[in-house]
C-alpha atoms as a PDB file:
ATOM      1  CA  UNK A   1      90.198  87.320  68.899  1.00  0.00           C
ATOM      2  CA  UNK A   2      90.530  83.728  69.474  1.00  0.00           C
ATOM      3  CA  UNK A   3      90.651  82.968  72.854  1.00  0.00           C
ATOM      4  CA  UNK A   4      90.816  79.599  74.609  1.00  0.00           C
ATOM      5  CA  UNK A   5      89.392  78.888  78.138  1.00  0.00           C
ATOM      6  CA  UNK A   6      90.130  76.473  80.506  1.00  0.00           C
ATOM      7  CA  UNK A   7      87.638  75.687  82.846  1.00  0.00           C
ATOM      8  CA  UNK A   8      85.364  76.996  80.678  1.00  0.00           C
ATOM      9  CA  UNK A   9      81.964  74.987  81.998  1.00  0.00           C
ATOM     10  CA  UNK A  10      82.706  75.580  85.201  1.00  0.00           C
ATOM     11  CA  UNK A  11      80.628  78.137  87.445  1.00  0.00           C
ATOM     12  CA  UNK A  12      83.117  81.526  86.587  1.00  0.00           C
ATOM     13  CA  UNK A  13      84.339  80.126  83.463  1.00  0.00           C
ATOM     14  CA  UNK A  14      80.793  79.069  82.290  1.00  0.00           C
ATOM     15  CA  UNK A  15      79.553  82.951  82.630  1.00  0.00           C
ATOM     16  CA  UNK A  16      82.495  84.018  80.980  1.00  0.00           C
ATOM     17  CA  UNK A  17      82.700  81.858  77.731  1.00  0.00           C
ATOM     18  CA  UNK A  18      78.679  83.192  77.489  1.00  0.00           C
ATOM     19  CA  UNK A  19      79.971  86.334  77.166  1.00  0.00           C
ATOM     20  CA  UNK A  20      82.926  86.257  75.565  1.00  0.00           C
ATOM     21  CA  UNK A  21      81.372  84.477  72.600  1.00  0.00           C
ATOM     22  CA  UNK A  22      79.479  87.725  71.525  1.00  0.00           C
ATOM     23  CA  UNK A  23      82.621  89.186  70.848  1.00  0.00           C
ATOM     24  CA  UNK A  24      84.967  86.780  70.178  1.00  0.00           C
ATOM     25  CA  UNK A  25      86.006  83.222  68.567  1.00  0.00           C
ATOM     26  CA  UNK A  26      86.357  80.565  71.559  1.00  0.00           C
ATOM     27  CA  UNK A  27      87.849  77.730  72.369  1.00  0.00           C
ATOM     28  CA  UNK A  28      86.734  75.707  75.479  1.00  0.00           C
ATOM     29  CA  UNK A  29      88.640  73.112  77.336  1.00  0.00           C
ATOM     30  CA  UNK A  30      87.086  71.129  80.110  1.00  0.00           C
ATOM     31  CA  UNK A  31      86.830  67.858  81.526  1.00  0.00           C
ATOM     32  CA  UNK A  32      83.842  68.340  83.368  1.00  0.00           C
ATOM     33  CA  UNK A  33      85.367  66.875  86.821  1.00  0.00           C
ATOM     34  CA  UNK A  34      83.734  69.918  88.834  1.00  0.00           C
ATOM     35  CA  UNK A  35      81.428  70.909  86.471  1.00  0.00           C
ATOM     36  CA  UNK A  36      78.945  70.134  83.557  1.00  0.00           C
ATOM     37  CA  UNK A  37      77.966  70.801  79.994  1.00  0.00           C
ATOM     38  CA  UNK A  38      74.863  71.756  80.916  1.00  0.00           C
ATOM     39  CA  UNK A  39      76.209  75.660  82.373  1.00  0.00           C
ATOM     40  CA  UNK A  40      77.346  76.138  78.548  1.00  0.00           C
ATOM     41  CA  UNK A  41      74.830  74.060  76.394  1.00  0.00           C
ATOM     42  CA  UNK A  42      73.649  77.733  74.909  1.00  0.00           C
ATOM     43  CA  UNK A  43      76.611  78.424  73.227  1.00  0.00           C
ATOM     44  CA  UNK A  44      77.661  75.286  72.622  1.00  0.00           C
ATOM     45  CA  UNK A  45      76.914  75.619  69.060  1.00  0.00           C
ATOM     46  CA  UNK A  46      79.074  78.693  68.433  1.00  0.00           C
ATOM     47  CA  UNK A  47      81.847  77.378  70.627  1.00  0.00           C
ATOM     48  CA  UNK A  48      84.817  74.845  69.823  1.00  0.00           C
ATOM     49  CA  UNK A  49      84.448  72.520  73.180  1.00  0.00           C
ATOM     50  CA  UNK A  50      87.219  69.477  74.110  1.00  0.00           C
ATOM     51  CA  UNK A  51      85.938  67.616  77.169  1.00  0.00           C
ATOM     52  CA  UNK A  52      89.399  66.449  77.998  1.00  0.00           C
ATOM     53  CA  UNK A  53      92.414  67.611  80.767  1.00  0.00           C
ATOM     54  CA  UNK A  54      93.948  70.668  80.142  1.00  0.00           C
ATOM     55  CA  UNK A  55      97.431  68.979  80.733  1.00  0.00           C
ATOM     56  CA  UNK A  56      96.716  66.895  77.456  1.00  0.00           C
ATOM     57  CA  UNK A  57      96.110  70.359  75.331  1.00  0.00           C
ATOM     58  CA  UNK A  58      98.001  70.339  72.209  1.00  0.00           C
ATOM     59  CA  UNK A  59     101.059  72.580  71.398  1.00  0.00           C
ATOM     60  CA  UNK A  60      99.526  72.874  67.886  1.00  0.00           C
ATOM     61  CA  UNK A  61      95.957  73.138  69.161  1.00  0.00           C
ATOM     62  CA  UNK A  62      97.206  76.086  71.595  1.00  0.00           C
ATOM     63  CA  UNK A  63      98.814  77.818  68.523  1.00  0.00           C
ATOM     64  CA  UNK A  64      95.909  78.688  66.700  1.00  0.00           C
ATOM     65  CA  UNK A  65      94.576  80.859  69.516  1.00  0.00           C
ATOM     66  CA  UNK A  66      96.299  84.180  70.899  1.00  0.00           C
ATOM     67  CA  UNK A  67      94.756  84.171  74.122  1.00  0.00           C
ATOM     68  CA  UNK A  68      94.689  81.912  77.004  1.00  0.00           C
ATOM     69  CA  UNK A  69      92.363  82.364  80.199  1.00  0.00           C
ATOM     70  CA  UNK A  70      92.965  79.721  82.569  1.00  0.00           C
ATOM     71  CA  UNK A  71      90.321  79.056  85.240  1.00  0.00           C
ATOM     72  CA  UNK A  72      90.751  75.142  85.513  1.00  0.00           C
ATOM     73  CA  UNK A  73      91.649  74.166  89.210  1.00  0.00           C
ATOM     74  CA  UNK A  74      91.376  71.853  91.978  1.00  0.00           C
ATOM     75  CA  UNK A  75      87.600  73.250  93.738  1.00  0.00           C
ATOM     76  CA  UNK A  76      87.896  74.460  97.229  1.00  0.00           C
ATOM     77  CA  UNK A  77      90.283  74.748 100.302  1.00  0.00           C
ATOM     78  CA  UNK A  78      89.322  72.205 101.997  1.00  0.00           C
ATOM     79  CA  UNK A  79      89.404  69.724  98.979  1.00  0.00           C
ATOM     80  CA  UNK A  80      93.088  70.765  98.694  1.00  0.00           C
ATOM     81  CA  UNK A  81      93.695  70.250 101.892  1.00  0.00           C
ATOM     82  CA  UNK A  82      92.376  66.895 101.988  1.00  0.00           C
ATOM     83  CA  UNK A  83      93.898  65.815  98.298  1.00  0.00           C
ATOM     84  CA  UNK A  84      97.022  67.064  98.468  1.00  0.00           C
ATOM     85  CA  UNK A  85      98.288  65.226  95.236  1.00  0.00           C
ATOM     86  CA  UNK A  86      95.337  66.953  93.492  1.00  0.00           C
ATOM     87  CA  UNK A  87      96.737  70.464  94.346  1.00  0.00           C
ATOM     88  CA  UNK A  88     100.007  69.313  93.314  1.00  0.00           C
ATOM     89  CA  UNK A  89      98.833  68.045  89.965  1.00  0.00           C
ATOM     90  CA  UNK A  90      97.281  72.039  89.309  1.00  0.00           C
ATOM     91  CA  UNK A  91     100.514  73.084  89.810  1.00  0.00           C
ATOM     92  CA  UNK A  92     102.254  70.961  87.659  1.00  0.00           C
ATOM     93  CA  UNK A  93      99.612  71.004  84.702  1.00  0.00           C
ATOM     94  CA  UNK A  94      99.681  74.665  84.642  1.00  0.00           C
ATOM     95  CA  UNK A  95     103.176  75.286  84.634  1.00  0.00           C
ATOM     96  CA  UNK A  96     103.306  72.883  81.778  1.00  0.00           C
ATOM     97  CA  UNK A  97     100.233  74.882  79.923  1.00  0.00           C
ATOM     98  CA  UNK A  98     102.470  77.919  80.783  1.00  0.00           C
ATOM     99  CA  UNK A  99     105.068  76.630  78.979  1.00  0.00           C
ATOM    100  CA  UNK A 100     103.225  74.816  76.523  1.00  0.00           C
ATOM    101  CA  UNK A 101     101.284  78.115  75.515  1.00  0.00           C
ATOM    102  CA  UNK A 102     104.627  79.910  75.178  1.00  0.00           C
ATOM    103  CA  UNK A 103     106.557  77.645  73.154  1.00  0.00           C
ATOM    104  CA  UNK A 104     103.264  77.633  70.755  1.00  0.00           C
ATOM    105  CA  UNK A 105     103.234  81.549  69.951  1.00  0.00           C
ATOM    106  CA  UNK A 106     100.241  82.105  72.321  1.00  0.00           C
ATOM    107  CA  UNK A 107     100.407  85.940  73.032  1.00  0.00           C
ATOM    108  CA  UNK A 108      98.821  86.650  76.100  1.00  0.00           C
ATOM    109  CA  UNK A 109      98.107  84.684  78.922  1.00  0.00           C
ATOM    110  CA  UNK A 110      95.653  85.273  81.488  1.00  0.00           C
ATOM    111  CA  UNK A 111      95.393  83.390  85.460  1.00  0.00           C
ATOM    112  CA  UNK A 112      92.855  83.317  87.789  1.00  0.00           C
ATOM    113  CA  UNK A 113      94.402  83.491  90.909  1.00  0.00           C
ATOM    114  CA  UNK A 114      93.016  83.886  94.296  1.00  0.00           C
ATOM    115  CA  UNK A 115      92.696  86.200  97.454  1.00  0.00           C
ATOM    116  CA  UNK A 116      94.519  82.689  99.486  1.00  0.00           C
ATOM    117  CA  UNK A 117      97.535  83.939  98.411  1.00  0.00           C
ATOM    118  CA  UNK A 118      97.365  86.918 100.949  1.00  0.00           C
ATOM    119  CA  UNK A 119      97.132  84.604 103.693  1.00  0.00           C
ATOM    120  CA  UNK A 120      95.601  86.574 106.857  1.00  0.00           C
ATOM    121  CA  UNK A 121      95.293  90.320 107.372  1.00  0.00           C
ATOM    122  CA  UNK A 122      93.610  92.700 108.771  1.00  0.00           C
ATOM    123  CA  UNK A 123      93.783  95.617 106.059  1.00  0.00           C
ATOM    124  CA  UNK A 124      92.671  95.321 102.951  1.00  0.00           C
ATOM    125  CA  UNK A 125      94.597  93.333 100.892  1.00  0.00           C
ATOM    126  CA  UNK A 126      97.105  95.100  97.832  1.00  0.00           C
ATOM    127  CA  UNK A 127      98.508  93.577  94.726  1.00  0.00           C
ATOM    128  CA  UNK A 128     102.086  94.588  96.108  1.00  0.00           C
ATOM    129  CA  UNK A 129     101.386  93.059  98.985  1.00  0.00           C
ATOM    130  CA  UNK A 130     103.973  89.626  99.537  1.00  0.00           C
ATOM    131  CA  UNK A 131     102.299  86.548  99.360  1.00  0.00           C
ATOM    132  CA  UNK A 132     101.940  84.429 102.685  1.00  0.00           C
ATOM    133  CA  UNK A 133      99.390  81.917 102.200  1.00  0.00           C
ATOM    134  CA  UNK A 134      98.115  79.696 104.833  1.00  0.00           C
ATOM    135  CA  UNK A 135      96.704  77.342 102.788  1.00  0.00           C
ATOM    136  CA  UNK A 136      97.725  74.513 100.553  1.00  0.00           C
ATOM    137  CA  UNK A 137      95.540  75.902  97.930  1.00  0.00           C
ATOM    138  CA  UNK A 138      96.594  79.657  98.533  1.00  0.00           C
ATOM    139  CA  UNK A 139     100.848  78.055  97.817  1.00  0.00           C
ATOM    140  CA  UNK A 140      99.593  76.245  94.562  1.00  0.00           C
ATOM    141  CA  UNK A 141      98.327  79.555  93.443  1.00  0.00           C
ATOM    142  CA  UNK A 142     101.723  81.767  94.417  1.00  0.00           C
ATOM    143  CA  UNK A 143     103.404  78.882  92.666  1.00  0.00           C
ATOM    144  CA  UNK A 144     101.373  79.320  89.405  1.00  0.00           C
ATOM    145  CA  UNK A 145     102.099  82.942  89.149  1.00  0.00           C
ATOM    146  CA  UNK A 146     105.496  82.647  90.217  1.00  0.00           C
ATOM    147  CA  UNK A 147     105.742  80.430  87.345  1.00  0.00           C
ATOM    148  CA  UNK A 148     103.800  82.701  84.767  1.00  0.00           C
ATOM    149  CA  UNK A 149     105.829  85.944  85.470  1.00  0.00           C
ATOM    150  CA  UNK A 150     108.959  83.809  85.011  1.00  0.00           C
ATOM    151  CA  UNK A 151     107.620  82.701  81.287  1.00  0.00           C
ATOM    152  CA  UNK A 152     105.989  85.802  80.068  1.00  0.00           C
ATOM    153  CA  UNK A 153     107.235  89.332  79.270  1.00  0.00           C
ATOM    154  CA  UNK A 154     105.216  91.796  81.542  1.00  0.00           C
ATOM    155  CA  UNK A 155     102.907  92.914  78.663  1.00  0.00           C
ATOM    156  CA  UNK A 156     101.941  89.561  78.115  1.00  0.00           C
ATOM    157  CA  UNK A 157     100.774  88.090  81.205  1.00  0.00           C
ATOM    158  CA  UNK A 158      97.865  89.293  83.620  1.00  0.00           C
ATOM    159  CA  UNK A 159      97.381  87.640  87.036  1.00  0.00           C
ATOM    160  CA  UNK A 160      93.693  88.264  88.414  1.00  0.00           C
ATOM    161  CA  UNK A 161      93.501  87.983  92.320  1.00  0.00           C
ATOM    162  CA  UNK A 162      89.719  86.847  92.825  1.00  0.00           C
ATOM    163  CA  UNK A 163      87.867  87.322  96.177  1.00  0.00           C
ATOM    164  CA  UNK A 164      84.925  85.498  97.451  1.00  0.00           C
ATOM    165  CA  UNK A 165      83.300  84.680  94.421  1.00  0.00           C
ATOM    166  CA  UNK A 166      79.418  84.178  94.728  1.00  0.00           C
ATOM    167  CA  UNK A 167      76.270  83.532  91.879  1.00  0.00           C
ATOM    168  CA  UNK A 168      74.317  80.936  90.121  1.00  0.00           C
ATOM    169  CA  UNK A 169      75.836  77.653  89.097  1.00  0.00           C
ATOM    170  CA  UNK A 170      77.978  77.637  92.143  1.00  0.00           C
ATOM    171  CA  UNK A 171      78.227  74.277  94.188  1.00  0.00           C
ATOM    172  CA  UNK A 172      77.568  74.152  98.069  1.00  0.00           C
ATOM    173  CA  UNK A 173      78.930  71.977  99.714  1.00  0.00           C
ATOM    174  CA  UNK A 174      81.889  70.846 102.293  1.00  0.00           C
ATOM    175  CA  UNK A 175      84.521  72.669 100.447  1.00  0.00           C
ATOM    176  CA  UNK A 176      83.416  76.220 101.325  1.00  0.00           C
ATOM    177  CA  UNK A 177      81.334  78.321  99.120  1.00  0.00           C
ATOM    178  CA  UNK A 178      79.464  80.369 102.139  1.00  0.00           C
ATOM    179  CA  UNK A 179      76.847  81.807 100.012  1.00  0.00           C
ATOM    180  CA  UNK A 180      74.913  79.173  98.462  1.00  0.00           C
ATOM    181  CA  UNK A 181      74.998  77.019 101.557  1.00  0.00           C
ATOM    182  CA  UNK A 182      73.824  79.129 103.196  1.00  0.00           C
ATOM    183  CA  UNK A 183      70.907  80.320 100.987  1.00  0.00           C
ATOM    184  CA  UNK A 184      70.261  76.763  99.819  1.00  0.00           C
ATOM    185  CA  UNK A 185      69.978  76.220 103.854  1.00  0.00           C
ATOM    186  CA  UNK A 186      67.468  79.478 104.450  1.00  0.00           C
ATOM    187  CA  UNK A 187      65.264  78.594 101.561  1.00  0.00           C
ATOM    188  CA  UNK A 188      63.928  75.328 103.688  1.00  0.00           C
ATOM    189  CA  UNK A 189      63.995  76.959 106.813  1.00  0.00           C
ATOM    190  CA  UNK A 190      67.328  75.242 107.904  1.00  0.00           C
ATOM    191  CA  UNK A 191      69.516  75.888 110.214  1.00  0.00           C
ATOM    192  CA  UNK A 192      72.347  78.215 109.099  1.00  0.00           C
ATOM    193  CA  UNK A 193      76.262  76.450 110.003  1.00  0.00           C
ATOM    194  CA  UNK A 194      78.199  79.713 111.548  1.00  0.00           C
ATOM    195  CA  UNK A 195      82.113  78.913 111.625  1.00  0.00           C
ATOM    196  CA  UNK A 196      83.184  79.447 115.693  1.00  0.00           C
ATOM    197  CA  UNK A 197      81.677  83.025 116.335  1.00  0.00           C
ATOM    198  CA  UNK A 198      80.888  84.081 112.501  1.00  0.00           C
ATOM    199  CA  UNK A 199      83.123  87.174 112.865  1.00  0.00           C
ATOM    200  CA  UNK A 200      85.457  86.092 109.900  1.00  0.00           C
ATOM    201  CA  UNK A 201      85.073  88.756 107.411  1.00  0.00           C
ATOM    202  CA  UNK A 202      85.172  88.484 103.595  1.00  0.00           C
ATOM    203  CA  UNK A 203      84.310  90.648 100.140  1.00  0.00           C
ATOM    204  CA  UNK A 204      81.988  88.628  98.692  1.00  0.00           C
ATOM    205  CA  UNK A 205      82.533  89.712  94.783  1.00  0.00           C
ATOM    206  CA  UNK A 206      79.310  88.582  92.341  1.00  0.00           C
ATOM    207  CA  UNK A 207      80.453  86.544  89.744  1.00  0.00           C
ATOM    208  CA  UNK A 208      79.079  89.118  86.583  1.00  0.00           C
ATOM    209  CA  UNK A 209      81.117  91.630  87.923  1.00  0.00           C
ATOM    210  CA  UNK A 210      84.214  89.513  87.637  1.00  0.00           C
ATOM    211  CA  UNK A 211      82.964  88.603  84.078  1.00  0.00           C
ATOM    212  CA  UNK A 212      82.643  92.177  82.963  1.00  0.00           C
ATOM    213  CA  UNK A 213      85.593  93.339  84.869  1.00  0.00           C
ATOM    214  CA  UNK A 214      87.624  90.451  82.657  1.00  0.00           C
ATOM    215  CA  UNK A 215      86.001  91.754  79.420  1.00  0.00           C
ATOM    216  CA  UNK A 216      86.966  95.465  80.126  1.00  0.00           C
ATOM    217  CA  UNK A 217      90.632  93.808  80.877  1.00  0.00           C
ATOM    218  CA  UNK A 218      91.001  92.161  77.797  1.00  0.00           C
ATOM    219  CA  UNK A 219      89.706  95.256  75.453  1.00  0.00           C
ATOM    220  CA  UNK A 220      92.360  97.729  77.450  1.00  0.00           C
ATOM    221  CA  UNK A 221      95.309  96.557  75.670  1.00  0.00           C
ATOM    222  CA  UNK A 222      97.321  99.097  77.562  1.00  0.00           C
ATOM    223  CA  UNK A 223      96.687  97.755  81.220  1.00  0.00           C
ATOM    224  CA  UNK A 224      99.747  99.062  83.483  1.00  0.00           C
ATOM    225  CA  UNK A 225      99.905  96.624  85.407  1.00  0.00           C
ATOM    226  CA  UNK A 226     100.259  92.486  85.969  1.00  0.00           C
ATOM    227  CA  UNK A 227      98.377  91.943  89.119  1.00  0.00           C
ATOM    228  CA  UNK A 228      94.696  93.000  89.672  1.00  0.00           C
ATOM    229  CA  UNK A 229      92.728  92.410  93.071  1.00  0.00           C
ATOM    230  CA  UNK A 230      89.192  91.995  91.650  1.00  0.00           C
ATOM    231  CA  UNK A 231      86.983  92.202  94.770  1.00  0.00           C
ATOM    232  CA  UNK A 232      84.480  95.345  96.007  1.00  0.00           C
ATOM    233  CA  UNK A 233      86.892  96.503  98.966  1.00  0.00           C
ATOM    234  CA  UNK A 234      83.755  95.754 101.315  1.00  0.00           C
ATOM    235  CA  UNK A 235      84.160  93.659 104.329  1.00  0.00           C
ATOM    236  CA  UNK A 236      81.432  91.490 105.586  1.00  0.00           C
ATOM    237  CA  UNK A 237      81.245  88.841 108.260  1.00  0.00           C
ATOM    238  CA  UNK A 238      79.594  85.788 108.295  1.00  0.00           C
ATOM    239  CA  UNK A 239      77.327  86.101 110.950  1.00  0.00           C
ATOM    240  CA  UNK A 240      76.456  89.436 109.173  1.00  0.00           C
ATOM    241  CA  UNK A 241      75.374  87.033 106.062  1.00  0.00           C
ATOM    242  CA  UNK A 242      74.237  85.138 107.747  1.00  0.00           C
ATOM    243  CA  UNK A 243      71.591  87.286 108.888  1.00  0.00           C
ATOM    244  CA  UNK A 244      71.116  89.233 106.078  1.00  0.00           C
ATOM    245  CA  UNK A 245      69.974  85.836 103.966  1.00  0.00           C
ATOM    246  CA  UNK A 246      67.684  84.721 106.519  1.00  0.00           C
ATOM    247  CA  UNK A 247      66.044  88.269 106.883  1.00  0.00           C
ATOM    248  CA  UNK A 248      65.367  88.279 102.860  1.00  0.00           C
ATOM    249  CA  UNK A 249      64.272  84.501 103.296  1.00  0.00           C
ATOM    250  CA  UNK A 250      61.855  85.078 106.645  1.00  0.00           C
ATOM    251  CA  UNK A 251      64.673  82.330 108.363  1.00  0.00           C
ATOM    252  CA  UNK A 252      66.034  82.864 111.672  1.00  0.00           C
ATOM    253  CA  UNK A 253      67.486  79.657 112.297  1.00  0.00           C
ATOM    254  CA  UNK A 254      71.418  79.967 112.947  1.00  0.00           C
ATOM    255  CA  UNK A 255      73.600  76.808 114.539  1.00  0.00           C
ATOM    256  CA  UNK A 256      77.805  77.753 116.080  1.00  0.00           C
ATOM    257  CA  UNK A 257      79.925  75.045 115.297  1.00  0.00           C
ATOM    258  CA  UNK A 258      83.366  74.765 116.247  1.00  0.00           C
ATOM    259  CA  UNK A 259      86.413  76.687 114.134  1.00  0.00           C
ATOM    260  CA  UNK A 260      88.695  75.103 111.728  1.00  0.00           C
ATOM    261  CA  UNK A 261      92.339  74.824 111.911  1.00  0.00           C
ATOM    262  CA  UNK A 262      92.540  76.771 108.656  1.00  0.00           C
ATOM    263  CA  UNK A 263      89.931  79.340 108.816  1.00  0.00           C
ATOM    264  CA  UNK A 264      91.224  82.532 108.066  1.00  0.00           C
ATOM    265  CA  UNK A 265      90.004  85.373 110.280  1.00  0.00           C
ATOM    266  CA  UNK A 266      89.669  88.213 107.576  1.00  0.00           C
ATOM    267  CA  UNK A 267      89.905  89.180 103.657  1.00  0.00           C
ATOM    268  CA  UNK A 268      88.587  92.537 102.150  1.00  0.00           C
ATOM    269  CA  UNK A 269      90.149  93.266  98.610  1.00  0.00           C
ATOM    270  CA  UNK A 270      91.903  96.939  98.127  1.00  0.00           C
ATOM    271  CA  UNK A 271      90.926  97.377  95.175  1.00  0.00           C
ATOM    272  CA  UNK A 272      92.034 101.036  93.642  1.00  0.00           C
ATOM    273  CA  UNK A 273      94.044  99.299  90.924  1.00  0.00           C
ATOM    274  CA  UNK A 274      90.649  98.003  89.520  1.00  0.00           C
ATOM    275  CA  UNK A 275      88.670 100.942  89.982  1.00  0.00           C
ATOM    276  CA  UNK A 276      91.498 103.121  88.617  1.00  0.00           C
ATOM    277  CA  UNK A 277      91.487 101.188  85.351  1.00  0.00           C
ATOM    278  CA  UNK A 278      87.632 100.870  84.844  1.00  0.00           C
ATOM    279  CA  UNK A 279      85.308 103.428  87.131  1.00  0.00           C
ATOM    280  CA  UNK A 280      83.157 100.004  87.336  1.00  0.00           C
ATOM    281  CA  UNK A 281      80.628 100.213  90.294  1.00  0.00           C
ATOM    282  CA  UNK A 282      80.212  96.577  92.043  1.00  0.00           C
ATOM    283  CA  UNK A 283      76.867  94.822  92.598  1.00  0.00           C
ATOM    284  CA  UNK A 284      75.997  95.622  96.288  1.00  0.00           C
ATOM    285  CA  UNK A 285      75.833  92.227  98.688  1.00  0.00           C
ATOM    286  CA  UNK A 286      72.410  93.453  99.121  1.00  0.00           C
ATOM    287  CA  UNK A 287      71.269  93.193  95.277  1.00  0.00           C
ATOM    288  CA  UNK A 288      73.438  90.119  94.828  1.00  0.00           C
ATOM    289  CA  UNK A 289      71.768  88.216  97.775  1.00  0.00           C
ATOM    290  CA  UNK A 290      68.348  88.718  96.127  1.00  0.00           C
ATOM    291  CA  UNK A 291      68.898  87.312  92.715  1.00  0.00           C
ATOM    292  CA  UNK A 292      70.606  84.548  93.973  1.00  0.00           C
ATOM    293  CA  UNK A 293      68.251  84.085  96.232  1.00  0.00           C
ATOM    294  CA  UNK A 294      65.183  84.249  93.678  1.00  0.00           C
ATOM    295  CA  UNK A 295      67.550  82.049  91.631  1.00  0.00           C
ATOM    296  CA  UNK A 296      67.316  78.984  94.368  1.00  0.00           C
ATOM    297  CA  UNK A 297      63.650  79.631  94.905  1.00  0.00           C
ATOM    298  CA  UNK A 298      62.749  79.249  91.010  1.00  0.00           C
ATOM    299  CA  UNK A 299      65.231  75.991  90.977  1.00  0.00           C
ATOM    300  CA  UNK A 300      62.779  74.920  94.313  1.00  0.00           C
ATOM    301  CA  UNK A 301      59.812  75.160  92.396  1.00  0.00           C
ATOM    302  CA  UNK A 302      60.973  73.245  89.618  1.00  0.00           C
ATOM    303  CA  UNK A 303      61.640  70.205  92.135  1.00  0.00           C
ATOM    304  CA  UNK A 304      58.584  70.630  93.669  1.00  0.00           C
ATOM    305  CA  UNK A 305      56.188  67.988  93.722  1.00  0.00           C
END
């Protein structure tokens, strides 16, 4: 199948256009804003690669695929928060691929979405769940799919409700992303940052997981349904993490700082839909932690004097 990605260099869309390309004929559109050539440079060769905006895609180019996958967004709560025209231009640009997509003869078209949408809740999140998002980032994604369902027949479209992403190639930073500051912290014996009292919970969801969960998607052409949770229905908090890294690492070093405005409290995926369709067993937090963790300490080394 010929399948375009948006996104596609980025840290999800980077492990996905890997393996896609052993099964199918891609197309990769990214203009390397939040992300770099280097997460796809071995496949480049058997990939078609545009380092330009998604908004300036084609309607011809778009026509000679019949799938679309569209990870290309604005990185991080906080960075929406703080650029608010950025999450507005997401919006827009997608929509506009939505429609763009349709109008070429595109056949299916699959979004990333995210767990923000849910907003804050203390039971495990469902698909049928309605959307109250707290966050700028979380309405720019209800918007999207809002949008999508509105342009595409139901057994066209799939909307894919991520939680807590984590794996290699992920940035640390201010914008969020937990994990990898936190290991990238442990690994020198740093102090760990703990958000107000760390009890926030989340299902952290290893990034090949999502990538073969999106494969086994995309080969069931008779999925029943439009909206998928992909997370492992496990709650963990961040002090919990916390720990748990600094115990593989031999750290023990942990620093409270004060809560944000927009933290929310607690987000654990329910996830039947996805096991229903699949039977796929998760990565535990405890596996994941270690390769990523043996992933940082190899990168270390390299930088080592």
């Amino acid at each position: 199948m010929k399948i375009l990605v948006t996104g596609g260099a980025g840290f999800i869309g980077s492990h996905l256009v890997e393996a896609l390309t052993e099964r199918h004929n891609i197309s990769v559109i990214d203009n390397l804003s939040n992300s770099t050539l280097e997460n796809i440079r071995p496949v480049l060769d058997k990939i078609t690669f545009l380092e330009i905006d998604y908004d300036n895609i084609s309607e011809n180019f778009l026509s000679k695929h019949e799938m679309v996958l569209h990870l290309a967004s604005s990185v991080g709560v906080l960075n929406t928060i703080n650029n608010p025209e950025e999450i507005k231009k997401d919006v827009e640009c997608s929509c506009r691929l939505i429609d763009k997509a349709k109008r070429s003869g595109v056949k299916s078209f699959i979004f990333t979405s995210s767990s923000e949408i849910y907003g804050d809740k203390t039971k495990k999140m469902h698909e049928e769940d309605i959307p109250r998002p707290v966050s700028t980032y979380g309405k720019a994604k209800v918007k999207i799919e809002e949008h999508l369902q509105a342009s595409y027949d139901k057994d066209q479209y799939l909307i894919l409700r991520l939680f807590n992403v984590y794996g290699t190639r992920q940035k640390s930073g201010p914008f969020g992303f937990v994990m990898n500051t936190f290991i990238e912290k442990a690994v020198r014996h740093e102090s760990l940052p703990i958000i107000g009292s760390g009890a926030q919970t989340r299902d952290f969801t290893q990034v090949q997981d999502i990538v073969n969960l999106i494969l086994m998607l995309i080969s069931n052409r008779d999925v029943p349904y439009n909206i998928v949770n992909i997370g492992t229905g496990v709650s963990t908090s961040i002090l919990e993490l916390a720990h748990n890294i600094n115990k593989i690492v031999g750290n023990d070093n942990v620093t409270y700082i004060e809560k944000r405005a927009y933290e929310i409290e607690h987000r654990t995926a329910d996830n039947k839909r996805i096991k229903d369709l699949t039977d796929y067993e998760f990565c535990s937090l405890d596996e994941g932690l270690r390769k990523l963790i043996d992933s940082h300490l190899l990168d270390l080394k390299k930088i080592s004097p």
